[in-house]
Protein backbone atom coordinates (compact mmCIF):
# COMPACT_ATOMS: atom_id res chain seq x y z
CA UNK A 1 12.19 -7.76 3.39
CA UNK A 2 11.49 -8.48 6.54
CA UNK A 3 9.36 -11.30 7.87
CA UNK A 4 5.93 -11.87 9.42
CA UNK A 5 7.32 -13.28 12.88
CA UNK A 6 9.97 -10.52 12.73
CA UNK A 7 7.73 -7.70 12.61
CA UNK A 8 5.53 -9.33 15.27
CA UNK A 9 8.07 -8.95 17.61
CA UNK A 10 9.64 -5.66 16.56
CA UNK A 11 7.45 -3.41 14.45
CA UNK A 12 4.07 -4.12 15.29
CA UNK A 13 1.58 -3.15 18.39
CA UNK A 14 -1.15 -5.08 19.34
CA UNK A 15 -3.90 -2.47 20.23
CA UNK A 16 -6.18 -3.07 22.27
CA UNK A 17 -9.16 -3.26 20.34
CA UNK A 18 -10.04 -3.50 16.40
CA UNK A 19 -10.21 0.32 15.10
CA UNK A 20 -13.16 0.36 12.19
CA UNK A 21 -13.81 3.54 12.27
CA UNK A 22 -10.13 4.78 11.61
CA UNK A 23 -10.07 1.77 9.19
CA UNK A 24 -12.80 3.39 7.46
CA UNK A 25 -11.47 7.05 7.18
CA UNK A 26 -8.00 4.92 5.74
CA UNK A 27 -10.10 3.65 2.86
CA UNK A 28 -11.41 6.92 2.34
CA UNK A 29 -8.47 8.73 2.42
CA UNK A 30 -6.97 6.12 0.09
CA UNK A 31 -9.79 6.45 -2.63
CA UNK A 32 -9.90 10.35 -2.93
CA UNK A 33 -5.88 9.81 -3.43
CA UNK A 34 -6.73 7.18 -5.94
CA UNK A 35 -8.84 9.05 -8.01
CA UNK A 36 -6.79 12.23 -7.69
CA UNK A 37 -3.95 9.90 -9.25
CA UNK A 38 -6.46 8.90 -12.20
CA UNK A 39 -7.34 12.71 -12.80
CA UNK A 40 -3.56 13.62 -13.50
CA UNK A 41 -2.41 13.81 -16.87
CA UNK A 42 0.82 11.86 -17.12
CA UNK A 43 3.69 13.51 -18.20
CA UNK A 44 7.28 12.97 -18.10
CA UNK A 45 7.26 15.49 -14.95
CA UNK A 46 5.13 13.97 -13.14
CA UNK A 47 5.38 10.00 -13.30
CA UNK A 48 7.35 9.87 -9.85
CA UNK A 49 4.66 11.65 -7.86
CA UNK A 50 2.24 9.70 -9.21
CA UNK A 51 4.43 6.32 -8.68
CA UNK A 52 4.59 7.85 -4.87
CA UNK A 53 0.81 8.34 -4.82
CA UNK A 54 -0.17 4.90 -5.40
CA UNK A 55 2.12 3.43 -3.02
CA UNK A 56 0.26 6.20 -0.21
CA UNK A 57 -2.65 4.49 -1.26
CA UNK A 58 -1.39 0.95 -0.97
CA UNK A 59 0.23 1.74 2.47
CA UNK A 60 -3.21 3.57 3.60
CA UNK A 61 -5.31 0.39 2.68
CA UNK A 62 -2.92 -2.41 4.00
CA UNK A 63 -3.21 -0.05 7.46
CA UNK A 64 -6.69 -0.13 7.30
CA UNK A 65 -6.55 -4.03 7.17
CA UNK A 66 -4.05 -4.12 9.87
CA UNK A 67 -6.49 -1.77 11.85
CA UNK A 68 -9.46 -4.07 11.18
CA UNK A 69 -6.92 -6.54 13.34
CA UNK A 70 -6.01 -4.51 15.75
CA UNK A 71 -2.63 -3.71 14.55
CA UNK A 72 -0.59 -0.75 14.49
CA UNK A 73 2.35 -1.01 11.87
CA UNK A 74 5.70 1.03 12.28
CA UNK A 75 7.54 -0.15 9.14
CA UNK A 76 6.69 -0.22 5.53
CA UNK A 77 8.60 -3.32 4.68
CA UNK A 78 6.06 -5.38 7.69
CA UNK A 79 2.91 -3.81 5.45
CA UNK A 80 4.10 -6.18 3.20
CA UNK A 81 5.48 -8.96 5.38
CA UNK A 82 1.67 -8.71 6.39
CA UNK A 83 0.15 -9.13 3.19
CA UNK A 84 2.71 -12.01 2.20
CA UNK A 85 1.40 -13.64 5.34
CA UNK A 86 -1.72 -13.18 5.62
CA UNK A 87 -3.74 -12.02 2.22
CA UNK A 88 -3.48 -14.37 -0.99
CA UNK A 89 -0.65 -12.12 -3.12
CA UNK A 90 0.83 -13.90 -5.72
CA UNK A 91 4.78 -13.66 -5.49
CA UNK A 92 5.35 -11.10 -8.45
CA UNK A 93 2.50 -8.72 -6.93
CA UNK A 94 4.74 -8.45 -3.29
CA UNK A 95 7.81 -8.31 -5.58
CA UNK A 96 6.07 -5.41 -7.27
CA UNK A 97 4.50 -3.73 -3.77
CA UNK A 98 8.37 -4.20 -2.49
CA UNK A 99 9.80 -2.04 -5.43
CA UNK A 100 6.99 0.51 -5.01
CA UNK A 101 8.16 0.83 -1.52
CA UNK A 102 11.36 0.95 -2.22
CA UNK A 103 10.65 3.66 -5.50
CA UNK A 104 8.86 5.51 -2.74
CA UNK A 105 11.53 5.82 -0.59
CA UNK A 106 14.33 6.83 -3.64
CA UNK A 107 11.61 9.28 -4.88
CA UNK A 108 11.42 10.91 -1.07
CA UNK A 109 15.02 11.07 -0.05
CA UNK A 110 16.97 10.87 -2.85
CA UNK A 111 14.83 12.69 -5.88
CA UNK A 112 14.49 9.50 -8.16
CA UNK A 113 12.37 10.43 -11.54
CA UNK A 114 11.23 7.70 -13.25
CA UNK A 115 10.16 6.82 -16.80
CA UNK A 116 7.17 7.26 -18.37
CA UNK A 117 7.66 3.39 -19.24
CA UNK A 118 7.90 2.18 -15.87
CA UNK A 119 4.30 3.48 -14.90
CA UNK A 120 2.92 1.81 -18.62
CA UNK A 121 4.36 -1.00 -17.69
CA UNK A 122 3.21 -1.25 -14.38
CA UNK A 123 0.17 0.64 -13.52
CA UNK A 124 -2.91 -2.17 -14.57
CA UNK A 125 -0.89 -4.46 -12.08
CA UNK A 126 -0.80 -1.61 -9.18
CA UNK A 127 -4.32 -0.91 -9.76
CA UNK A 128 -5.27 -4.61 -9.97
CA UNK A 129 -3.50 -4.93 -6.20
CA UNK A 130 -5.31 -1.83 -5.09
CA UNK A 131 -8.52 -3.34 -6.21
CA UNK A 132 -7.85 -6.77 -4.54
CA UNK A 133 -6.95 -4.63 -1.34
CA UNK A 134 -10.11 -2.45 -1.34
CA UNK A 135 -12.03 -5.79 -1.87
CA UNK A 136 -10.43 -7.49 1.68
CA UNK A 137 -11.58 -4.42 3.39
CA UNK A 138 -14.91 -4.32 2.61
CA UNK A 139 -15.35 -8.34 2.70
CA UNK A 140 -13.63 -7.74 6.26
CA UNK A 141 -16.22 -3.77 7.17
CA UNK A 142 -18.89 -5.98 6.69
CA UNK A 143 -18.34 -9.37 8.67
């Protein structure tokens, strides 16, 4: 994974002003996908799309914090570098954002289906990161 100072230099724009409003519409768009996601009945079929789905919605939110900033992000691996950096993540949730990303990316290009298991296994921690995200945003809406 790349690193914070890395994707300063290489992967990141500084815009020229914080973006709210687009950070709001992010966090919108992220919550209709998010409870789309929770509407789905899970079946063997369909645990990769829904995998996919919540990683859209943890990419959509960790924009809209970059956005808040003033940021605009051109990699998925600096998404994280950012949250490493600057949001309090413990260690096994960036190790678990890093494998979504990289599940993503298998499911996209390469037509990875995964297990049932994985997403049992998984999905109270993905949710408890997307709830910890949504919180930053609004703490951060509302300064």
């Amino acid at each position: 994974m790349k690193d914070w100072e890395n994707c300063l230099k290489h992967d990141m724009v500084k815009e020229r002003t914080e973006n709210p409003e687009q950070a709001k519409n992010l966090l919108k768009m992220a919550r209709i996908r998010l409870e789309d996601n929770k509407r789905r009945e899970k079946t063997e079929d369909n645990i990769s799309l829904i995998v996919e789905s919540y990683w859209e919605v943890i990419k959509q939110m960790i924009t809209s914090l970059l956005k808040l900033e003033g940021y605009k992000c051109y990699s998925q691996e600096c998404l994280i570098s950012y949250l490493k950096q600057k949001q309090e993540f413990s260690q096994s949730q960036v190790t678990l954002l890093n494998q979504l990303r990289k599940l993503r990316n298998d499911i996209d290009y390469e037509g990875e289906f995964l297990d049932k298991d994985y997403l049992d296994r998984n999905e109270e921690n993905i949710e408890e990161i997307i709830k910890e995200l949504e919180n930053s945003i609004e703490t951060k809406i509302h300064k």
